[in-house]
PDB file of N, CA and C in Angstrom:
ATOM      1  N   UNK A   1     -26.573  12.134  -7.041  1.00  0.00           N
ATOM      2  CA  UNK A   1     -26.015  11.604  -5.838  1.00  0.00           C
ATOM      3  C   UNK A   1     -27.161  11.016  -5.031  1.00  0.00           C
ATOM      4  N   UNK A   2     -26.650   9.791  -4.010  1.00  0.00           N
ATOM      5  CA  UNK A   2     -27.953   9.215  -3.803  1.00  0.00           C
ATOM      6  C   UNK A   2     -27.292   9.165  -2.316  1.00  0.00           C
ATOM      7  N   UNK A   3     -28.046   9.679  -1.412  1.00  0.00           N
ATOM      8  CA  UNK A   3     -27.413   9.353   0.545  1.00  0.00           C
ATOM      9  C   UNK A   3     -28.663   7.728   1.012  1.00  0.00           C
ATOM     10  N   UNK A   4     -27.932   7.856   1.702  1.00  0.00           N
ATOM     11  CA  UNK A   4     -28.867   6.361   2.736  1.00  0.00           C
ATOM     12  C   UNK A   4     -28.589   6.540   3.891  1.00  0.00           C
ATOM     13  N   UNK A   5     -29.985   5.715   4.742  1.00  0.00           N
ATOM     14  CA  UNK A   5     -29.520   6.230   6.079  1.00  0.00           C
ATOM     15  C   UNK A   5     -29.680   4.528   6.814  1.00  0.00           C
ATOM     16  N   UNK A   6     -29.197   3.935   7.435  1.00  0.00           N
ATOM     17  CA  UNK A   6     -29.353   2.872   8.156  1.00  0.00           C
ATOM     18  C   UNK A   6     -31.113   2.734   8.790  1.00  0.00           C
ATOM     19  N   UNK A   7     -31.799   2.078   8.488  1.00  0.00           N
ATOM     20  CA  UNK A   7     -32.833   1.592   9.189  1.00  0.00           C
ATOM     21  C   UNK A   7     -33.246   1.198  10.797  1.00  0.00           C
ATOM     22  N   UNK A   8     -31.856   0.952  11.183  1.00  0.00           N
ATOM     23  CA  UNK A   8     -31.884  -0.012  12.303  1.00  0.00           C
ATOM     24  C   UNK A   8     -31.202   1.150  12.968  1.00  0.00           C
ATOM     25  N   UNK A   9     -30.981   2.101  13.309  1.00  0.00           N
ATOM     26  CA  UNK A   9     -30.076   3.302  13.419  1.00  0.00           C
ATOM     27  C   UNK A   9     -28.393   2.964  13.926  1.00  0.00           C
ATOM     28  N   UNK A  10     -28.321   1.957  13.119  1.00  0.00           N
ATOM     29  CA  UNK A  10     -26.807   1.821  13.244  1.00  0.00           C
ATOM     30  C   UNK A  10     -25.826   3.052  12.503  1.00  0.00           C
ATOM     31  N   UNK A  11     -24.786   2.981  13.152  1.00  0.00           N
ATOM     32  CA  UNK A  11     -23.416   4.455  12.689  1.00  0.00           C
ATOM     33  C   UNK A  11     -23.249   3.921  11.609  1.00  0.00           C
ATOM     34  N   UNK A  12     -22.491   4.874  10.744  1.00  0.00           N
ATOM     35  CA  UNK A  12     -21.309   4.630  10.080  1.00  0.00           C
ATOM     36  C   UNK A  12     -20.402   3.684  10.448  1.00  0.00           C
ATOM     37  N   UNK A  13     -19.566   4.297  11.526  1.00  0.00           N
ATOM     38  CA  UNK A  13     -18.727   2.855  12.306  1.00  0.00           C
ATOM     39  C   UNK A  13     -19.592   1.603  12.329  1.00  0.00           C
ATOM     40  N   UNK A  14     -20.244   1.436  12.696  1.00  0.00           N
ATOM     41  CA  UNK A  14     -20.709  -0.007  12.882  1.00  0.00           C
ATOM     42  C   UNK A  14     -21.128  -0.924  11.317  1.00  0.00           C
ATOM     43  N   UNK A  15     -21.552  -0.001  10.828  1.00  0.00           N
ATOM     44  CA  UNK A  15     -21.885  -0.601   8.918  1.00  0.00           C
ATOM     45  C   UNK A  15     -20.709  -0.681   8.595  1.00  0.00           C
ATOM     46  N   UNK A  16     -19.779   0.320   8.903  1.00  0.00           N
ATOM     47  CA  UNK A  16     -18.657  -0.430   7.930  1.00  0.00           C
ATOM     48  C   UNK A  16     -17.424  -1.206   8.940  1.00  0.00           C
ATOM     49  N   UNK A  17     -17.614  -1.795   9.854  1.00  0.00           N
ATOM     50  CA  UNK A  17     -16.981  -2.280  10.757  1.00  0.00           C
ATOM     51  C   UNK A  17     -17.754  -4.040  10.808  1.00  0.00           C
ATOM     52  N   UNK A  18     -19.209  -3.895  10.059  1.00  0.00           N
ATOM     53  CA  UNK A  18     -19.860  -4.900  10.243  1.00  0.00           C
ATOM     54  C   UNK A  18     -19.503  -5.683   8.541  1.00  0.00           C
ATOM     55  N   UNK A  19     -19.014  -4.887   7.580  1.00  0.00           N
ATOM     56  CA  UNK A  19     -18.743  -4.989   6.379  1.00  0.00           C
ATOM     57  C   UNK A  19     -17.517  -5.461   5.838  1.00  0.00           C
ATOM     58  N   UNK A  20     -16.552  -4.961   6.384  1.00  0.00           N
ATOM     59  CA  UNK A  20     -15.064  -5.365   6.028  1.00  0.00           C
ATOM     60  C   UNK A  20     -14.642  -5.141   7.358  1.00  0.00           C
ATOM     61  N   UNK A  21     -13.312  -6.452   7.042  1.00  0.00           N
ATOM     62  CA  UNK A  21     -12.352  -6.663   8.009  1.00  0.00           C
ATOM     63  C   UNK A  21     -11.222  -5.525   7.993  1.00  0.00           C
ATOM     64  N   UNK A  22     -11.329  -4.489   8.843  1.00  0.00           N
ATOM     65  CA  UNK A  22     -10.152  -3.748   8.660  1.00  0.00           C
ATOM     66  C   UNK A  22      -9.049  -4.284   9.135  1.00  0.00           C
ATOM     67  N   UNK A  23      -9.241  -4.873  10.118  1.00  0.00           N
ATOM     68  CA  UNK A  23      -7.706  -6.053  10.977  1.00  0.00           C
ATOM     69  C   UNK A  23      -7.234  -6.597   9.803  1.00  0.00           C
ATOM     70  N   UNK A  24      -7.607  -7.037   8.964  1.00  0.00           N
ATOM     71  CA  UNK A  24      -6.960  -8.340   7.806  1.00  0.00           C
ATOM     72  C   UNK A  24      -6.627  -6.991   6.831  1.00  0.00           C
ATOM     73  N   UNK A  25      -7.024  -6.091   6.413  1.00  0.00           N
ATOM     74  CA  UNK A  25      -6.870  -4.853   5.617  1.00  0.00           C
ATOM     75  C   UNK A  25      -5.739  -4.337   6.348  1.00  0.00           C
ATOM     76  N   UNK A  26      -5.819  -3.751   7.429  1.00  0.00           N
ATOM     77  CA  UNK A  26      -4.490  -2.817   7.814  1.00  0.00           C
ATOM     78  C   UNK A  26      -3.430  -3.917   7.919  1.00  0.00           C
ATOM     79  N   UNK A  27      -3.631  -5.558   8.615  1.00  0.00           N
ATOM     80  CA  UNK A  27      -2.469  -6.232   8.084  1.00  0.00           C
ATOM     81  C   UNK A  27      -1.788  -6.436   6.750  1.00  0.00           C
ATOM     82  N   UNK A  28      -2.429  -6.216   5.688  1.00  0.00           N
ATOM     83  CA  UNK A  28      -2.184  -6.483   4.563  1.00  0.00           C
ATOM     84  C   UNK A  28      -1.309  -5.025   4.116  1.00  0.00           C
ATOM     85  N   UNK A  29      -2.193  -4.094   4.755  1.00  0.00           N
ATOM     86  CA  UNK A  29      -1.104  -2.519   4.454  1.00  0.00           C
ATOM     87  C   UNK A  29       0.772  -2.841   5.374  1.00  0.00           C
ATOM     88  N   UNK A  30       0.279  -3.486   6.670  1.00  0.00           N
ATOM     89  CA  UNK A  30       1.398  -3.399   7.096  1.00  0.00           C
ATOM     90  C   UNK A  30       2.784  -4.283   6.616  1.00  0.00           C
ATOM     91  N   UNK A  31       1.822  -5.140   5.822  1.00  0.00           N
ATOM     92  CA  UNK A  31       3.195  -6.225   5.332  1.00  0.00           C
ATOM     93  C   UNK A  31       3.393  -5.156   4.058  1.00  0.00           C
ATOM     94  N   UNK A  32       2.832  -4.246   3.186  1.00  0.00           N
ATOM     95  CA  UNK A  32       3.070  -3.517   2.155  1.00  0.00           C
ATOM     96  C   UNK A  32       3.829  -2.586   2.916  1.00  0.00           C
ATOM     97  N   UNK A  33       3.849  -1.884   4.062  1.00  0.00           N
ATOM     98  CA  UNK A  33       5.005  -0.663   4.506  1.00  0.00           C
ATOM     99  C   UNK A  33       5.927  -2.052   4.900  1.00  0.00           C
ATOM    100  N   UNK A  34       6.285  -2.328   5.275  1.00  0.00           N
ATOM    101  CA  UNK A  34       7.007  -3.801   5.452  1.00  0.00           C
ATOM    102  C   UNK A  34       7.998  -3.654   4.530  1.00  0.00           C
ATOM    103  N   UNK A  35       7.455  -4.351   3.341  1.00  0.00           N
ATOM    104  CA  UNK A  35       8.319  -4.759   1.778  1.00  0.00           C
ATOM    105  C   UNK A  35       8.804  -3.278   1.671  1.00  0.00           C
ATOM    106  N   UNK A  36       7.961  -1.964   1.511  1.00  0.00           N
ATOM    107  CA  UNK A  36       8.506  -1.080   1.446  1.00  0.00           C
ATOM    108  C   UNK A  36       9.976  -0.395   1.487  1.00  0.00           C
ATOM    109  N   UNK A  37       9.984  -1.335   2.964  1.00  0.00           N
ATOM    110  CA  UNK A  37      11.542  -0.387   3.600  1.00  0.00           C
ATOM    111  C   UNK A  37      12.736  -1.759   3.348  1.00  0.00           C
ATOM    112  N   UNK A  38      12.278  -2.787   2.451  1.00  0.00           N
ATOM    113  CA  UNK A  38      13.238  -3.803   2.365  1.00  0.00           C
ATOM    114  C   UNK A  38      13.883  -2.865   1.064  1.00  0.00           C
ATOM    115  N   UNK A  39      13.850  -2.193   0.544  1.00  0.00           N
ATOM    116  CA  UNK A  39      13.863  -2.110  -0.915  1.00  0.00           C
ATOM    117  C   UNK A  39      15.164  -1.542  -0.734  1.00  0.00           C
ATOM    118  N   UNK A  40      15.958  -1.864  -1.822  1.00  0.00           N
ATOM    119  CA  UNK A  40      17.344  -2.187  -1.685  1.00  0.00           C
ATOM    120  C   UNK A  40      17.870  -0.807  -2.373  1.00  0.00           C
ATOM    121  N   UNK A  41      18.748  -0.292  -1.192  1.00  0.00           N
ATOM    122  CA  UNK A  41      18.868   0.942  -1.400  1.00  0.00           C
ATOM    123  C   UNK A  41      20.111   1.502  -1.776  1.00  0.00           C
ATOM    124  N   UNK A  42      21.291   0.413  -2.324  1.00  0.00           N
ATOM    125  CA  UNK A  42      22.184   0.460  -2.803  1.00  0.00           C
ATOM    126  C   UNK A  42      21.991   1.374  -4.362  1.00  0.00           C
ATOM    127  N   UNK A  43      23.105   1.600  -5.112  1.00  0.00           N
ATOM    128  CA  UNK A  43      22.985   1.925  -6.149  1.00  0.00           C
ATOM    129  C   UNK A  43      23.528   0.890  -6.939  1.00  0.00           C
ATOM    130  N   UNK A  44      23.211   1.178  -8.099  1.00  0.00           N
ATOM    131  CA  UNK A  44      22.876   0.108  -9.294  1.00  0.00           C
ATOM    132  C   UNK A  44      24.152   0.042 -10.320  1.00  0.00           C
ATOM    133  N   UNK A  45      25.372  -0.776  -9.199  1.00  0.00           N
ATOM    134  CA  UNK A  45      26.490  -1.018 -10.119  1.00  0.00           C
ATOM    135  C   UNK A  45      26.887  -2.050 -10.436  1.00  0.00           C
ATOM    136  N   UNK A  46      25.997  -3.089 -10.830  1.00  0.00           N
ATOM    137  CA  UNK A  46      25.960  -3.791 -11.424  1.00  0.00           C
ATOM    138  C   UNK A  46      24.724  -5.116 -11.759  1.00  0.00           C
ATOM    139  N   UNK A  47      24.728  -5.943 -11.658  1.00  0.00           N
ATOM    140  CA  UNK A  47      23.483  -6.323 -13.098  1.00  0.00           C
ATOM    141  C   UNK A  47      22.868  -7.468 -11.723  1.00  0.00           C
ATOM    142  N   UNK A  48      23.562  -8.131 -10.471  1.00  0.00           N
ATOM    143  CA  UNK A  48      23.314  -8.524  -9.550  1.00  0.00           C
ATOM    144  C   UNK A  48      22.557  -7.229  -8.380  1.00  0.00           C
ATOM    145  N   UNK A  49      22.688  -6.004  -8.370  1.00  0.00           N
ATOM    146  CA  UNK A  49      22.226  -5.219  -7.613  1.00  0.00           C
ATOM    147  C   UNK A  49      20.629  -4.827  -8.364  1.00  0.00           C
ATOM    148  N   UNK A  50      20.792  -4.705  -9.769  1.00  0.00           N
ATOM    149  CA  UNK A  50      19.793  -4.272 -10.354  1.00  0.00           C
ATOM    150  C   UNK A  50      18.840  -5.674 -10.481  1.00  0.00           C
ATOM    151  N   UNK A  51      18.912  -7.073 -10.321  1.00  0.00           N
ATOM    152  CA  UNK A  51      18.226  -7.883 -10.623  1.00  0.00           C
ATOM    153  C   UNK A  51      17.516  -8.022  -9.093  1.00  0.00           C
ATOM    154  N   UNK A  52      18.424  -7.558  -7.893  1.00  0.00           N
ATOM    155  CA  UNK A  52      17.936  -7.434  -6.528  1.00  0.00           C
ATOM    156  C   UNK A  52      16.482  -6.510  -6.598  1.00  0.00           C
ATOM    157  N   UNK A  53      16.943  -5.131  -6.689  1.00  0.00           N
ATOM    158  CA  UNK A  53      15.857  -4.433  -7.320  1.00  0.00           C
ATOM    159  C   UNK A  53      14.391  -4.588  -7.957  1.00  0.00           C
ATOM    160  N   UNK A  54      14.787  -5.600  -9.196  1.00  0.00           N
ATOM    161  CA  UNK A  54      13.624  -6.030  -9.835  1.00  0.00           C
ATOM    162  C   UNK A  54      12.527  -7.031  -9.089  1.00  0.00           C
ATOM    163  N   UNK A  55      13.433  -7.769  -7.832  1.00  0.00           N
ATOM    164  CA  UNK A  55      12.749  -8.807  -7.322  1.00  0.00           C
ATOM    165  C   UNK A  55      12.375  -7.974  -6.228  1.00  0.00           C
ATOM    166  N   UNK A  56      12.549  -6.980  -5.721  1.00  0.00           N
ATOM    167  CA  UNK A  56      12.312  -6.334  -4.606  1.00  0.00           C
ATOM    168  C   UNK A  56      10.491  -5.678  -5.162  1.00  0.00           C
ATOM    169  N   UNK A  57      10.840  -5.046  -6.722  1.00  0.00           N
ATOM    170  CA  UNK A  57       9.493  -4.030  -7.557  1.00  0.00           C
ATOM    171  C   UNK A  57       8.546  -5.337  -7.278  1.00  0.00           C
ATOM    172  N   UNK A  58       8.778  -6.311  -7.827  1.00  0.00           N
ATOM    173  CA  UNK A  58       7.691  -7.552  -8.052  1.00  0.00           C
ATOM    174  C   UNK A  58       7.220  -7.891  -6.653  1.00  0.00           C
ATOM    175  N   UNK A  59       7.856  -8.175  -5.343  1.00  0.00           N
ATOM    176  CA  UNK A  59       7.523  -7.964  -4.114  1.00  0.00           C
ATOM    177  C   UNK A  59       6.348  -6.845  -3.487  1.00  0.00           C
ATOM    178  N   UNK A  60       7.036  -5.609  -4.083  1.00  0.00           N
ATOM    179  CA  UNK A  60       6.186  -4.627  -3.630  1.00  0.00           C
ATOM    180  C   UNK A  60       4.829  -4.644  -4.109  1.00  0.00           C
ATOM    181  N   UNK A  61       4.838  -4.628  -5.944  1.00  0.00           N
ATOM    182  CA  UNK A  61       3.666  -4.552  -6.448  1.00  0.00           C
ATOM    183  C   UNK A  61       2.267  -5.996  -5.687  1.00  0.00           C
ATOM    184  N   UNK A  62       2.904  -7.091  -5.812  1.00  0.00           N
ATOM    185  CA  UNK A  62       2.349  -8.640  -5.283  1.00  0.00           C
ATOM    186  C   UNK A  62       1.688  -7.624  -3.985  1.00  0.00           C
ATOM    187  N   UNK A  63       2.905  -7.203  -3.119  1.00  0.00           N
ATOM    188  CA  UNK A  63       2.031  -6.461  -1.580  1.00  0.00           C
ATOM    189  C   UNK A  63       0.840  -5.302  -1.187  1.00  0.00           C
ATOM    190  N   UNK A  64       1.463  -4.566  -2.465  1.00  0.00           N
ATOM    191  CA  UNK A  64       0.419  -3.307  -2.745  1.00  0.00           C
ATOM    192  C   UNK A  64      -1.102  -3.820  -3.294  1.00  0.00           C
ATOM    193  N   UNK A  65      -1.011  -5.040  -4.360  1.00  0.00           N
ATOM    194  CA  UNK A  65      -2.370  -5.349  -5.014  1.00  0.00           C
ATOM    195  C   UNK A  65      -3.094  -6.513  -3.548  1.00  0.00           C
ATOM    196  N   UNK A  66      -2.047  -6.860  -2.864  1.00  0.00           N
ATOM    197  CA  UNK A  66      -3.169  -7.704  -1.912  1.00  0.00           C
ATOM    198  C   UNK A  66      -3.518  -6.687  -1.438  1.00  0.00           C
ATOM    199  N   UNK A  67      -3.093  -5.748  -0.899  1.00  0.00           N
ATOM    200  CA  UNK A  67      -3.946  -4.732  -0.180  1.00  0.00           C
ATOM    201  C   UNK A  67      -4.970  -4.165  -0.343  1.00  0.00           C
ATOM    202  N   UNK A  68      -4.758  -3.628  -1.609  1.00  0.00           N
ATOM    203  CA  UNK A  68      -5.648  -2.502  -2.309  1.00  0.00           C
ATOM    204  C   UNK A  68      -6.632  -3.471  -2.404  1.00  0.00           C
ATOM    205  N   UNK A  69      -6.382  -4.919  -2.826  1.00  0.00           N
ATOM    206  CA  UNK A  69      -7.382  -5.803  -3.212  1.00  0.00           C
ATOM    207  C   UNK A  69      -8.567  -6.143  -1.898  1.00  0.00           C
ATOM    208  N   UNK A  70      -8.117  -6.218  -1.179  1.00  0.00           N
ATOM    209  CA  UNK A  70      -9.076  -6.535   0.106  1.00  0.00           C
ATOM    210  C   UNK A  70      -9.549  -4.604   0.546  1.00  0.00           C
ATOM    211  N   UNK A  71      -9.216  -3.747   0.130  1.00  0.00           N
ATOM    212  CA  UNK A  71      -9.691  -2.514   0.700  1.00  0.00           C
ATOM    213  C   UNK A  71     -11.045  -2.198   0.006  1.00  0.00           C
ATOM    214  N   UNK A  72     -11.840  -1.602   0.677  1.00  0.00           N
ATOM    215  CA  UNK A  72     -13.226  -1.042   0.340  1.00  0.00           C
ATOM    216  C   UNK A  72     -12.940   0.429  -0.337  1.00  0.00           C
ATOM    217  N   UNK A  73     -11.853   1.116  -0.323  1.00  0.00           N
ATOM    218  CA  UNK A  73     -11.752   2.226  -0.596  1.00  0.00           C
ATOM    219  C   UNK A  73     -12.821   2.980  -0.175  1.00  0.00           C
ATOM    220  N   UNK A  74     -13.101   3.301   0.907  1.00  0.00           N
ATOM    221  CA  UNK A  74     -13.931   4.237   1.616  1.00  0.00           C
ATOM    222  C   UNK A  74     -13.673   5.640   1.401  1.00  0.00           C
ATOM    223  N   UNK A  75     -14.845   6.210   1.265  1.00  0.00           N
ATOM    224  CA  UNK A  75     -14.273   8.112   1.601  1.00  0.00           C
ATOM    225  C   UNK A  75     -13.620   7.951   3.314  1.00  0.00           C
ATOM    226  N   UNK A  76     -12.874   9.507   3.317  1.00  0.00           N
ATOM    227  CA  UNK A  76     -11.903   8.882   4.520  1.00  0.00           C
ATOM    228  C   UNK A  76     -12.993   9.428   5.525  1.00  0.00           C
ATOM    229  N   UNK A  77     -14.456  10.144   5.501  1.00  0.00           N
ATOM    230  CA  UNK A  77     -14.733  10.069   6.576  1.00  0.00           C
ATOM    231  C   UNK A  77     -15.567   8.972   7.274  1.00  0.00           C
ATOM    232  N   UNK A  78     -15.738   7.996   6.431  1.00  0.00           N
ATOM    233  CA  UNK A  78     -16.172   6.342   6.684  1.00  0.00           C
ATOM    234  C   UNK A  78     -14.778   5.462   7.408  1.00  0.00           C
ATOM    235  N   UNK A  79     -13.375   5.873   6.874  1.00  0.00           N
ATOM    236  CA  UNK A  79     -12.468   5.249   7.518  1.00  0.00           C
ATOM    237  C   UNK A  79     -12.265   4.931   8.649  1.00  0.00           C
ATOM    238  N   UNK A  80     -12.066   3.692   9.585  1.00  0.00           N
ATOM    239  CA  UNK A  80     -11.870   3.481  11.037  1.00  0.00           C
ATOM    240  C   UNK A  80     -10.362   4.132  11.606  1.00  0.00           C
ATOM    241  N   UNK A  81     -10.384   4.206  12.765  1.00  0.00           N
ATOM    242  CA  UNK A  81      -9.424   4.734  13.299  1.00  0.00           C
ATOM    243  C   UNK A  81      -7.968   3.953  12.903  1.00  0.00           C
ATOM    244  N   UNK A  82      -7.241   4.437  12.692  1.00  0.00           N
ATOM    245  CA  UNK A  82      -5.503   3.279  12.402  1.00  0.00           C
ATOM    246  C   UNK A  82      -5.697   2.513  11.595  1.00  0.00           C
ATOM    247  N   UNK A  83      -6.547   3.164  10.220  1.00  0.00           N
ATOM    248  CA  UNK A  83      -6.521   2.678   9.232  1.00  0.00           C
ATOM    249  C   UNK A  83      -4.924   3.041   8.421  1.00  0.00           C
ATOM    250  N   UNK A  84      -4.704   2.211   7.635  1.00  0.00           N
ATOM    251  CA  UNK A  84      -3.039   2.119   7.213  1.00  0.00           C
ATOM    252  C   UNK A  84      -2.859   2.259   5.318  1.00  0.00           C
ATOM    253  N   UNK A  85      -3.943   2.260   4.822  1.00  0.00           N
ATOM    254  CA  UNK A  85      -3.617   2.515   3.267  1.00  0.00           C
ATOM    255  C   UNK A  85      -3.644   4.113   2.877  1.00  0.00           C
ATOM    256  N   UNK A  86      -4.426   5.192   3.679  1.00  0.00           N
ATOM    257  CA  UNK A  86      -3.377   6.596   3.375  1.00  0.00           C
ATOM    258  C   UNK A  86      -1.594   6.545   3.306  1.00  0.00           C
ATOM    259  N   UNK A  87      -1.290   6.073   4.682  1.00  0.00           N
ATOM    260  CA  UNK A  87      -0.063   6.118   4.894  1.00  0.00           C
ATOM    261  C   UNK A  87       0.970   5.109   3.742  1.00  0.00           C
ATOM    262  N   UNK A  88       0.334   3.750   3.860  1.00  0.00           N
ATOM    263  CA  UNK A  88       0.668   3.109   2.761  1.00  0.00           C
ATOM    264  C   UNK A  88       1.044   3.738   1.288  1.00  0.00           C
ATOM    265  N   UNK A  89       0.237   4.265   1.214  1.00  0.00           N
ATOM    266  CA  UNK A  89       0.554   5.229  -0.228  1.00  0.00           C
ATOM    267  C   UNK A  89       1.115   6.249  -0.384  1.00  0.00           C
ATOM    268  N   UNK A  90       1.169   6.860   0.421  1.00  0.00           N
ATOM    269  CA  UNK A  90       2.229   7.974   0.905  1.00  0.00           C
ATOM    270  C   UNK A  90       3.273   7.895   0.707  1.00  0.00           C
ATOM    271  N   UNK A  91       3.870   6.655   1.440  1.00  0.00           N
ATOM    272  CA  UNK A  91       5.359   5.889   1.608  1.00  0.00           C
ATOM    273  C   UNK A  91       5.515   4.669  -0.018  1.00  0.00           C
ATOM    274  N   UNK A  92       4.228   4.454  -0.518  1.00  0.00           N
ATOM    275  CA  UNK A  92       4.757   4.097  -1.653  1.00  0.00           C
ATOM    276  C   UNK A  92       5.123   5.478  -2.594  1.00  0.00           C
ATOM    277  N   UNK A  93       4.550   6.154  -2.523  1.00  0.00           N
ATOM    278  CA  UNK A  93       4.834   7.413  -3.679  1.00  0.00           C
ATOM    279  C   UNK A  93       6.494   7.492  -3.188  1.00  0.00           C
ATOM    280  N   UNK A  94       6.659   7.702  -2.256  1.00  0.00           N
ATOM    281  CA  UNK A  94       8.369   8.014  -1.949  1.00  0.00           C
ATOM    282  C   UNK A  94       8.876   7.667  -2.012  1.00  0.00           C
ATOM    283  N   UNK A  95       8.872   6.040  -1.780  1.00  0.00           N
ATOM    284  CA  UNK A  95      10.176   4.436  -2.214  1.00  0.00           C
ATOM    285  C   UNK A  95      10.256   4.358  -3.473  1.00  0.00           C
ATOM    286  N   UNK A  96       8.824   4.639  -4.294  1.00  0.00           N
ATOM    287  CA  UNK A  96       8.997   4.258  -5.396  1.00  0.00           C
ATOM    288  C   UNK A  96       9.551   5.127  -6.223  1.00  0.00           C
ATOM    289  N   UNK A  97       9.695   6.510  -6.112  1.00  0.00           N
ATOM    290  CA  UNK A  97      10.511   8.058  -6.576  1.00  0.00           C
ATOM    291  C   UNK A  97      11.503   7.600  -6.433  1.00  0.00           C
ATOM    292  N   UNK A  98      12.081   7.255  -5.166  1.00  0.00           N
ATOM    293  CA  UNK A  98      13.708   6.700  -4.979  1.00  0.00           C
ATOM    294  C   UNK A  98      14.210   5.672  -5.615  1.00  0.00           C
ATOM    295  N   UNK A  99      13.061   4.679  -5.968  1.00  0.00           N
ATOM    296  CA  UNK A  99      13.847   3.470  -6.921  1.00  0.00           C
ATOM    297  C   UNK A  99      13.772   3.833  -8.019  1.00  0.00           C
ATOM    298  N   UNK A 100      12.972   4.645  -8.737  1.00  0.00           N
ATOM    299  CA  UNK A 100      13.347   5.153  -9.719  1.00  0.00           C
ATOM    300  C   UNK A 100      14.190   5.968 -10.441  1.00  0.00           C
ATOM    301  N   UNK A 101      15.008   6.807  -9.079  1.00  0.00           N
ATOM    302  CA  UNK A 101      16.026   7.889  -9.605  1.00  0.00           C
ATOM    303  C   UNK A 101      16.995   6.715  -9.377  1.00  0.00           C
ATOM    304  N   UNK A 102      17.104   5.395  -8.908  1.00  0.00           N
ATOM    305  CA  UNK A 102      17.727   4.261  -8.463  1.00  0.00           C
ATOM    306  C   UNK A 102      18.293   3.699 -10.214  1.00  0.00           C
ATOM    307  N   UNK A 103      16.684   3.471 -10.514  1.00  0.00           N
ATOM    308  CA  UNK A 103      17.185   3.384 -12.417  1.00  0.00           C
ATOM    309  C   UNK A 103      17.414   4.177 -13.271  1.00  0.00           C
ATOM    310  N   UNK A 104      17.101   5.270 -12.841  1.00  0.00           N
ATOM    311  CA  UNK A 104      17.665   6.648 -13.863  1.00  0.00           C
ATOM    312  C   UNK A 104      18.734   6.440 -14.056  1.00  0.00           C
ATOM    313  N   UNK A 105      19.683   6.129 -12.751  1.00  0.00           N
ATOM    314  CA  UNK A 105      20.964   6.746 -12.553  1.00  0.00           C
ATOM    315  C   UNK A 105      21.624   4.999 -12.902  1.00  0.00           C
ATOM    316  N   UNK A 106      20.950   4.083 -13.273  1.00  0.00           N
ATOM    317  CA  UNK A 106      21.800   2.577 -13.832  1.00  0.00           C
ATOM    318  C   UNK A 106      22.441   2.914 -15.072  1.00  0.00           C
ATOM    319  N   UNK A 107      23.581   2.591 -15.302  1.00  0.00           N
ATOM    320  CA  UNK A 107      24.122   2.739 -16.771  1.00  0.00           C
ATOM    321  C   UNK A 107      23.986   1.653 -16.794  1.00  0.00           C
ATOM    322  N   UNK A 108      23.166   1.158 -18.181  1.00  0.00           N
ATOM    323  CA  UNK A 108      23.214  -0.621 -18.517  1.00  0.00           C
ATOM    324  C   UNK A 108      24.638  -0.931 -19.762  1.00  0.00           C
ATOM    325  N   UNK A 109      25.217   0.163 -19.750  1.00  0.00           N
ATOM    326  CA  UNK A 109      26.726  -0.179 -21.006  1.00  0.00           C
ATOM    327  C   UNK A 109      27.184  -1.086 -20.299  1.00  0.00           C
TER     328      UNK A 109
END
């Protein structure tokens, strides 16, 4: 393991505040809880509800990878305050449990 310490005696906050945009990051989480709660929460009786669905998964995933894509993945005690990809993932683990008992429960006969 290797630590570092700033030279210039700048924080934590300020190195990683001087490093990535968390504004453009937590926007990018918020359009991902966003798509989240669009997700179509009907059940799957028929082949127009389930194709809703599929365009809803492809939505989410497109929202989740811009996110993750612009995130630094920081340990969380580097994280800035009202940072939004804990929560983000949180609420994906749970939409996405629900759309899945969503297709469990599709009979495709």
């Amino acid at each position: 393991m290797m630590e570092g310490r700033a030279c210039a005696g700048e924080s934590n906050a300020e190195i990683v505040s001087g490093a990535w945009n968390f504004d453009q990051i937590n926007k990018a989480y918020a359009r991902h809880l966003a798509v989240l709660e669009e997700r179509p929460g009907s059940t799957l009786g028929n082949e127009k509800a389930a194709r809703a669905l599929l365009r809803w998964g492809a939505a989410e995933r497109e929202a989740w990878l811009n996110a993750v894509r612009r995130d630094p993945l920081l340990p969380g005690t580097l994280l800035p305050l009202g940072y939004l990809g804990q929560r983000s993932w949180r609420r994906r683990i749970q939409v996405l449990a629900a759309a899945g008992k969503q297709l469990k429960d599709y009979d495709i006969s």
